[in-house]
N, C-alpha and C. Protein backbone atom coordinates (compact mmCIF):
# COMPACT_ATOMS: atom_id res chain seq x y z
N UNK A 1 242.98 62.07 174.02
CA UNK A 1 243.17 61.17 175.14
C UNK A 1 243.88 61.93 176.24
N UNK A 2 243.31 61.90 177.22
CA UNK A 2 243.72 62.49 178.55
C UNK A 2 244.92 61.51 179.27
N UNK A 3 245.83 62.47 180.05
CA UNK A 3 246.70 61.47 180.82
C UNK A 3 247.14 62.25 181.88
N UNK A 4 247.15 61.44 183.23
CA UNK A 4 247.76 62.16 184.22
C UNK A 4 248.80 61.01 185.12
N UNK A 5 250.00 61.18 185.33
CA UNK A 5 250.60 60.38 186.36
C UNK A 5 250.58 61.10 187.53
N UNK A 6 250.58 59.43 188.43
CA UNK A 6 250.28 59.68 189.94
C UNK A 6 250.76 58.69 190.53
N UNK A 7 251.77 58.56 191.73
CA UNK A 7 252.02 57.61 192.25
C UNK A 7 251.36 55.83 192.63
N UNK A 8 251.96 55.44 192.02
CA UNK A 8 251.59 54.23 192.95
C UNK A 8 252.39 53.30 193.55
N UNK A 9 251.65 53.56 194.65
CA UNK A 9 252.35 53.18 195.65
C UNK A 9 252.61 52.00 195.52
N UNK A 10 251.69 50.77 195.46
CA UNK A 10 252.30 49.24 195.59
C UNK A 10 253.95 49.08 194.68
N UNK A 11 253.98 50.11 193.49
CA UNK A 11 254.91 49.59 192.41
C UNK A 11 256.42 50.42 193.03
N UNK A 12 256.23 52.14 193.81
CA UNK A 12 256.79 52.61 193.89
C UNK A 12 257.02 53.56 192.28
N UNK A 13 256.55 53.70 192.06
CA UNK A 13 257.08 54.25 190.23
C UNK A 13 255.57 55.27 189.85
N UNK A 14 255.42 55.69 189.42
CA UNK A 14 254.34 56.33 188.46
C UNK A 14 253.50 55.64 187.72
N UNK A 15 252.07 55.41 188.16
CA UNK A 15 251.15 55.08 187.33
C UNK A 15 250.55 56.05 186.00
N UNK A 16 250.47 55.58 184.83
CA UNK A 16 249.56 56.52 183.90
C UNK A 16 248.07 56.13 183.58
N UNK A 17 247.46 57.02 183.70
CA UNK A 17 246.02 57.29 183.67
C UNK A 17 245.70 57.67 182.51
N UNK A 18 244.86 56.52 181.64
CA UNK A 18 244.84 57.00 179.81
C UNK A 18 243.03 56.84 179.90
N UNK A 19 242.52 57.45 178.89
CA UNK A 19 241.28 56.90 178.97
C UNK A 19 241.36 55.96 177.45
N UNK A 20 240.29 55.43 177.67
CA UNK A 20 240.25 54.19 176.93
C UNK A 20 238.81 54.30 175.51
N UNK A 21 239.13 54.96 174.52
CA UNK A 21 238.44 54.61 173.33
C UNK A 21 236.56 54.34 173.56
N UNK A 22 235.93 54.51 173.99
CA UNK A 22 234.66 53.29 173.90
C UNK A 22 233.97 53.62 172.61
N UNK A 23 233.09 52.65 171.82
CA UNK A 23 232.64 52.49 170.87
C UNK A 23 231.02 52.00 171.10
N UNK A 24 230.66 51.82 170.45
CA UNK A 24 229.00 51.66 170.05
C UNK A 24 228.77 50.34 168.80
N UNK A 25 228.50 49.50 169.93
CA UNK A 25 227.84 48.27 168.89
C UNK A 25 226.00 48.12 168.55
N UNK A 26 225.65 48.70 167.43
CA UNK A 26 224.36 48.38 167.20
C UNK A 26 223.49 47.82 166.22
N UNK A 27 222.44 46.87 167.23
CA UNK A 27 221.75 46.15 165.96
C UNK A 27 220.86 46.46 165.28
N UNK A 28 220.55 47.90 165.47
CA UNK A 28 219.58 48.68 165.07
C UNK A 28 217.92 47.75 165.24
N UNK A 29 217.76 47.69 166.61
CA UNK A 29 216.80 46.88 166.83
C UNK A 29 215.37 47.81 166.69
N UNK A 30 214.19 46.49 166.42
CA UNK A 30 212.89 47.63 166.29
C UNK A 30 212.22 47.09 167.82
N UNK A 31 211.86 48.32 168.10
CA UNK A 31 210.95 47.59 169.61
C UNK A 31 209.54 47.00 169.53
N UNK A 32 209.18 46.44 170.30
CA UNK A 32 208.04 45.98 170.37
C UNK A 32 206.87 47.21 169.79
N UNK A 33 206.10 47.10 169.27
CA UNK A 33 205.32 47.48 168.69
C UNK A 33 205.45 49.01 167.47
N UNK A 34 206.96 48.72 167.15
CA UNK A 34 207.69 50.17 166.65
C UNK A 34 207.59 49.28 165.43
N UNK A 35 208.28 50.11 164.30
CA UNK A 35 208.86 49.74 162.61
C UNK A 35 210.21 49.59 162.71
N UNK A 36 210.16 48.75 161.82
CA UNK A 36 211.97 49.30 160.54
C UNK A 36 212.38 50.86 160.79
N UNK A 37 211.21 51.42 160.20
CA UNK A 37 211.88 52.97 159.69
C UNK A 37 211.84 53.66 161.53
N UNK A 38 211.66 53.34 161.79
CA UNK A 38 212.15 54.41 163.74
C UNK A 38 212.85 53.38 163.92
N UNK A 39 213.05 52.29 163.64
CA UNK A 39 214.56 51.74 164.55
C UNK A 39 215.77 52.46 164.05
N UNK A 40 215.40 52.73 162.33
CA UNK A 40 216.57 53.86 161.55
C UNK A 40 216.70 54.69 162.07
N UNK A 41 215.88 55.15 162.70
CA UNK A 41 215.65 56.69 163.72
C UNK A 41 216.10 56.63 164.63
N UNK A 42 215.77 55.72 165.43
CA UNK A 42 216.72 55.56 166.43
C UNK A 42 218.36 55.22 166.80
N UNK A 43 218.41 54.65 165.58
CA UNK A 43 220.34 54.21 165.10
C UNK A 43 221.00 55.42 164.94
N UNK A 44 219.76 56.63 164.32
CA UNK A 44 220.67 58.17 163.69
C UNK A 44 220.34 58.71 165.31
N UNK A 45 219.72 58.38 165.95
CA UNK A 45 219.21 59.59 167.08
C UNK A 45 220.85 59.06 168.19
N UNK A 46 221.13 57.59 168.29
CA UNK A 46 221.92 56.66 169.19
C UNK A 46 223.23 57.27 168.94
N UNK A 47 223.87 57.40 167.37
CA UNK A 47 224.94 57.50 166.95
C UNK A 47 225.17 59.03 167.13
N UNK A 48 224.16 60.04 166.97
CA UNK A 48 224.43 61.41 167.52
C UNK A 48 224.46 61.46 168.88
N UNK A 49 224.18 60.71 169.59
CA UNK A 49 224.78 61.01 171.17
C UNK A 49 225.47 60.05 171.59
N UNK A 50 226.15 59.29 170.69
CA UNK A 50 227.25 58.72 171.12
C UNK A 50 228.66 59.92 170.81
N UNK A 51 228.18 60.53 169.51
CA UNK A 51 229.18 61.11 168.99
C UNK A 51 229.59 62.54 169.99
N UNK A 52 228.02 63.04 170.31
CA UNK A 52 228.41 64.06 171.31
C UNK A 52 229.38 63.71 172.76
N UNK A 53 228.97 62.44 173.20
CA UNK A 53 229.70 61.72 174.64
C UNK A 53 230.93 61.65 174.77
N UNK A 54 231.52 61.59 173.22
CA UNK A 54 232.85 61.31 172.96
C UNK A 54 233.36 60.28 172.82
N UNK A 55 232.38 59.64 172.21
CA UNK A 55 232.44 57.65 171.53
C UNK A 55 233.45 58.11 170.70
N UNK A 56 234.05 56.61 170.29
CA UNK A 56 235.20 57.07 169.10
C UNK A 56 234.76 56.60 167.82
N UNK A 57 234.24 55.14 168.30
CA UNK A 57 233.79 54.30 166.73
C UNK A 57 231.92 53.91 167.06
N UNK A 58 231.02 53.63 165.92
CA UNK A 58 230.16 53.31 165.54
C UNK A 58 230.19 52.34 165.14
N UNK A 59 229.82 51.17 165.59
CA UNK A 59 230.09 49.85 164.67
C UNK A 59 228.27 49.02 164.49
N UNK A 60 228.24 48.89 163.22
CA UNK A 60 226.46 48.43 162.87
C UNK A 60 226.32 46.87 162.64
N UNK A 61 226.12 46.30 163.09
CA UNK A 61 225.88 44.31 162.73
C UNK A 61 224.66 44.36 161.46
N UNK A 62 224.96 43.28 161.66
CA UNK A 62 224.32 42.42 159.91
C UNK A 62 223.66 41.71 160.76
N UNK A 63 222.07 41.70 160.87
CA UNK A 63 221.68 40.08 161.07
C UNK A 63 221.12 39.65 160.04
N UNK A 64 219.97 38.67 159.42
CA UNK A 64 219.03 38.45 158.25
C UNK A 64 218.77 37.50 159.67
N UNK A 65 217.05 37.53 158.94
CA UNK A 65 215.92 36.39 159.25
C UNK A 65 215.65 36.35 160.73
N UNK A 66 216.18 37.74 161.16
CA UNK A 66 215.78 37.83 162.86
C UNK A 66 214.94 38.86 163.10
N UNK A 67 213.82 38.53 163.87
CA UNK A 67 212.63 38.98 163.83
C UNK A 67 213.16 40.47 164.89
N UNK A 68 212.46 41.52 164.49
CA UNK A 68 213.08 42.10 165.70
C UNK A 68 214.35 43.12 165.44
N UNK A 69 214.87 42.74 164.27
CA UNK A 69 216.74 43.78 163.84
C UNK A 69 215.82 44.14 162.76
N UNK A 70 216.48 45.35 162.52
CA UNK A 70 216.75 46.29 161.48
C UNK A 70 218.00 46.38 160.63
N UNK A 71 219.00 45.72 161.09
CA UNK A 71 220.34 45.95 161.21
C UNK A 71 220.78 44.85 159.70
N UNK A 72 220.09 44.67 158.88
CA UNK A 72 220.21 43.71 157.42
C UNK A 72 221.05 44.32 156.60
N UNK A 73 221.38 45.96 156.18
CA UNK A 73 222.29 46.14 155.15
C UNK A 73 223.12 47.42 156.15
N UNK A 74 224.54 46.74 156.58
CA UNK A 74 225.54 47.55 156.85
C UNK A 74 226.24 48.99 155.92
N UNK A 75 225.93 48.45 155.05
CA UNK A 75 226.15 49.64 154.09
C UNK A 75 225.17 51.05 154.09
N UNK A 76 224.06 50.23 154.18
CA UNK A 76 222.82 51.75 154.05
C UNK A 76 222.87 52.54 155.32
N UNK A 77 223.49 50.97 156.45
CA UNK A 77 223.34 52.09 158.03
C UNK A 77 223.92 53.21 158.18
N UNK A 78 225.59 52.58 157.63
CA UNK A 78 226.92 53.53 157.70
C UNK A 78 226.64 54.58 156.60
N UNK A 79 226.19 54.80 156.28
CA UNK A 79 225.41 56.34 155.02
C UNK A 79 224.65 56.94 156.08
N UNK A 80 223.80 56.05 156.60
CA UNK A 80 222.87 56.90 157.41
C UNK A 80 223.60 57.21 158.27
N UNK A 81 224.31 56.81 159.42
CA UNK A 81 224.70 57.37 160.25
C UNK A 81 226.01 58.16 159.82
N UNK A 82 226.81 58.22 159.10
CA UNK A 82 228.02 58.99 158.59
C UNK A 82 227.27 60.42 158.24
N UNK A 83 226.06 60.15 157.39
CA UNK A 83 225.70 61.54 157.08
C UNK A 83 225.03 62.25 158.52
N UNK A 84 224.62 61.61 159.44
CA UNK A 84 223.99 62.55 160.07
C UNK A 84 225.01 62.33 161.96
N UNK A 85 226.66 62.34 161.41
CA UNK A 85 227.49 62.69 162.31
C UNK A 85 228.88 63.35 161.24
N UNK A 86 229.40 63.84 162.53
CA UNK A 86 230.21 64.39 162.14
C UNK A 86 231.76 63.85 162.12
N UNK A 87 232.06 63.27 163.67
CA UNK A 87 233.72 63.07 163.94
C UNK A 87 233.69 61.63 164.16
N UNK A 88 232.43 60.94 164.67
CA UNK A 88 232.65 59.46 165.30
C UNK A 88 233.08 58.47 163.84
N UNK A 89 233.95 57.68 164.02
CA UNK A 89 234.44 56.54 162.83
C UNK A 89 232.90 55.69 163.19
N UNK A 90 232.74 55.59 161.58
CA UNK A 90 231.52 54.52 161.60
C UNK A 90 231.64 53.34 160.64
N UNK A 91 231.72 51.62 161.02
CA UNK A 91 231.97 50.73 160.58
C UNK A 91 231.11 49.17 161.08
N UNK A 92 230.93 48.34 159.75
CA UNK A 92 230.16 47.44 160.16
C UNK A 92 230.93 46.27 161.01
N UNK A 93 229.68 45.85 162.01
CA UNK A 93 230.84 44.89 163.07
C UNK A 93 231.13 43.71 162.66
N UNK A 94 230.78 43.09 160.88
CA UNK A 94 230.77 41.97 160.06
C UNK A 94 229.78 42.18 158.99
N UNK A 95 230.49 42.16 157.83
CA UNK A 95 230.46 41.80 156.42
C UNK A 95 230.26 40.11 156.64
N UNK A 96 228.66 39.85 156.60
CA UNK A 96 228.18 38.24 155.94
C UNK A 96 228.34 38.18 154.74
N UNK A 97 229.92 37.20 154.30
CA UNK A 97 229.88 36.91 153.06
C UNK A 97 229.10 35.90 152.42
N UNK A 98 228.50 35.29 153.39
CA UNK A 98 228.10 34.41 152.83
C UNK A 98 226.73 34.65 152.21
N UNK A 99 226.17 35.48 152.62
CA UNK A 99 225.02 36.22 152.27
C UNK A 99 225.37 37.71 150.94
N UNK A 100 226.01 37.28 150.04
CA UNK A 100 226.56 38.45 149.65
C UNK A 100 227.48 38.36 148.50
N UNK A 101 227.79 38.77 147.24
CA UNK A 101 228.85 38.66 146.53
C UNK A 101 229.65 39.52 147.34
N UNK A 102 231.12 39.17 147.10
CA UNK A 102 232.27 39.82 147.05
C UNK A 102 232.26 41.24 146.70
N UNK A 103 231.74 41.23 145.34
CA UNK A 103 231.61 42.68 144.43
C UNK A 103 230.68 43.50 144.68
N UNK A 104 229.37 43.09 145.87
CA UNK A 104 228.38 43.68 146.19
C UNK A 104 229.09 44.52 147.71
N UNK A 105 229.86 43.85 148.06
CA UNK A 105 230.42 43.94 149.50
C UNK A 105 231.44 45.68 149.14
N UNK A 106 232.12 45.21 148.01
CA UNK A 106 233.29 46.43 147.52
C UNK A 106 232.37 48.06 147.00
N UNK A 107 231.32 47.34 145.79
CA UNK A 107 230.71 48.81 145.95
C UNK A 107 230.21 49.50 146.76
N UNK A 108 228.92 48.64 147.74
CA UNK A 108 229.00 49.08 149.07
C UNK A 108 229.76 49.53 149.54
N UNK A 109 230.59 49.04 149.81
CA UNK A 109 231.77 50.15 150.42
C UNK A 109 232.58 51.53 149.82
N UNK A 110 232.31 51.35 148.61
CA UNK A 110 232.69 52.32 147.89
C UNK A 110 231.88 53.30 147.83
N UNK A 111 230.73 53.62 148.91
CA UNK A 111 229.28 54.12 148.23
C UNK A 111 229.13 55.02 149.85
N UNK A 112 230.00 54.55 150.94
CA UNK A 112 229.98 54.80 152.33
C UNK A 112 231.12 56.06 152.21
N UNK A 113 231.70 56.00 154.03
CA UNK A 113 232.33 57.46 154.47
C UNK A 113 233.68 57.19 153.36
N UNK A 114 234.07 58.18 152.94
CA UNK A 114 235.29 58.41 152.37
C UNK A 114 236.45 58.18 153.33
N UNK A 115 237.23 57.33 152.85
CA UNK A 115 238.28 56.16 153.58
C UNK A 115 239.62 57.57 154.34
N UNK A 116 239.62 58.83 153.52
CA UNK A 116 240.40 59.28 153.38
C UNK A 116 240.25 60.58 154.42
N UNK A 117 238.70 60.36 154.55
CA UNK A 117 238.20 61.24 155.97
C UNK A 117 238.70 60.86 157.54
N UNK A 118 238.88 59.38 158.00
CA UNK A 118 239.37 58.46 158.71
C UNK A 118 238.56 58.27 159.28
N UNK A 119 236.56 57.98 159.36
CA UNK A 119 235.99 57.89 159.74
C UNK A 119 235.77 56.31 159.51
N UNK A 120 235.68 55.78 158.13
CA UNK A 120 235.31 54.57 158.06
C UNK A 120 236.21 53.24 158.29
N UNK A 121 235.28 52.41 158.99
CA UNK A 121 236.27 51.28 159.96
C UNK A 121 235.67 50.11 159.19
N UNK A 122 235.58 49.59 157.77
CA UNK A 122 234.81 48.70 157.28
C UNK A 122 235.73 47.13 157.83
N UNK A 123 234.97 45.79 158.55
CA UNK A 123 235.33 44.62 159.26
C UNK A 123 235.08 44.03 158.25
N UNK A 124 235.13 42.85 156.93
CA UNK A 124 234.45 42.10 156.47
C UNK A 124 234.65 40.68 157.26
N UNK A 125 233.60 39.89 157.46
CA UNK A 125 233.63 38.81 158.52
C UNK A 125 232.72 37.29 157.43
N UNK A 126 232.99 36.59 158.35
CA UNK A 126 232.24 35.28 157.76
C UNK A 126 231.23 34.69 158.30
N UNK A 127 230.30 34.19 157.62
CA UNK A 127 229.00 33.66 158.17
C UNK A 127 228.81 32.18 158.35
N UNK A 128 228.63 31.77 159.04
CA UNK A 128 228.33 29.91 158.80
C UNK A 128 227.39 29.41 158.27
N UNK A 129 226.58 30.31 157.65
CA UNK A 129 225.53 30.50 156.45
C UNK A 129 225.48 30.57 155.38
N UNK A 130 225.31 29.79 154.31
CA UNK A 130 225.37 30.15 153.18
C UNK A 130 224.35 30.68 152.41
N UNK A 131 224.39 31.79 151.29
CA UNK A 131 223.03 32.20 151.11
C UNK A 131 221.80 31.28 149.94
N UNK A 132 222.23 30.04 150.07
CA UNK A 132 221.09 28.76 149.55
C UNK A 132 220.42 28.13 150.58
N UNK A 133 221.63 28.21 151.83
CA UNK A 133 220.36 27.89 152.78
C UNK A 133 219.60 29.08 153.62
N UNK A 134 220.21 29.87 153.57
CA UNK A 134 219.39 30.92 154.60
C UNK A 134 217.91 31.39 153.70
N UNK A 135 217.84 31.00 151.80
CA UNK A 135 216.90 31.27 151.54
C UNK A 135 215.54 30.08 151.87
N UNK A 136 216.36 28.98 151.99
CA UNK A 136 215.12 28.07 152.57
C UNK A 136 215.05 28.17 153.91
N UNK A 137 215.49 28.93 154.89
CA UNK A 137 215.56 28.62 155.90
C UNK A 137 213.88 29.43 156.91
């Protein structure tokens, strides 16, 4: 993080100049007339030039039953994209529990970036879904 002070004037005192973190939210979407497997391509191609730009975090969403995302298992993304970066923290932007055991949620995670590297930012979040209705849904 860069910093430079410089007057400012309205306060009379020294302003500091920090830069500010930015991150990467993605739904690993497929485009119109593309697949699943190149929207994956495109999540690994997104997250390597975020990482070169000097992004700090990677963060991957969960949807189910939306026409259009790729973005269904947070766990497989953050493998994919952890293995094919180097420095950017990569973490899902919500864990749907409701779609999900508990214990499915932990190995998953146990299966991603090594906690101890300081790359992985795992969120677990809640769904207003439960997974009896999202299967009739």
């Amino acid at each position: 993080m860069s910093s430079s002070a410089e007057p400012d004037a309205a306060a009379g005192t020294e302003a500091t100049a920090r830069s500010v973190p930015l991150s990467v939210l993605d739904l690993a979407p497929i485009s119109s007339g593309s697949s699943a497997a190149q929207a994956l391509r495109n999540t690994v191609d997104l997250a390597q030039h975020a990482e070169a730009a000097g992004y700090a975090r990677y963060w991957l969403a969960e949807h189910h039953l939306t026409t259009g995302v790729a973005g269904v298992s947070p766990a497989l993304l953050i493998q994919l994209v952890a293995a094919a970066t180097e420095r950017i923290r990569v973490g899902s932007g919500a864990v749907q529990l409701g779609h999900r055991t508990a214990l499915s949620v932990v190995e998953e995670r146990r299966q991603g970036p090594d906690p101890a590297t300081g790359r992985s930012s795992p969120v677990p979040g809640g769904s207003s879904m439960d997974r009896a209705s999202a299967t009739t849904r």
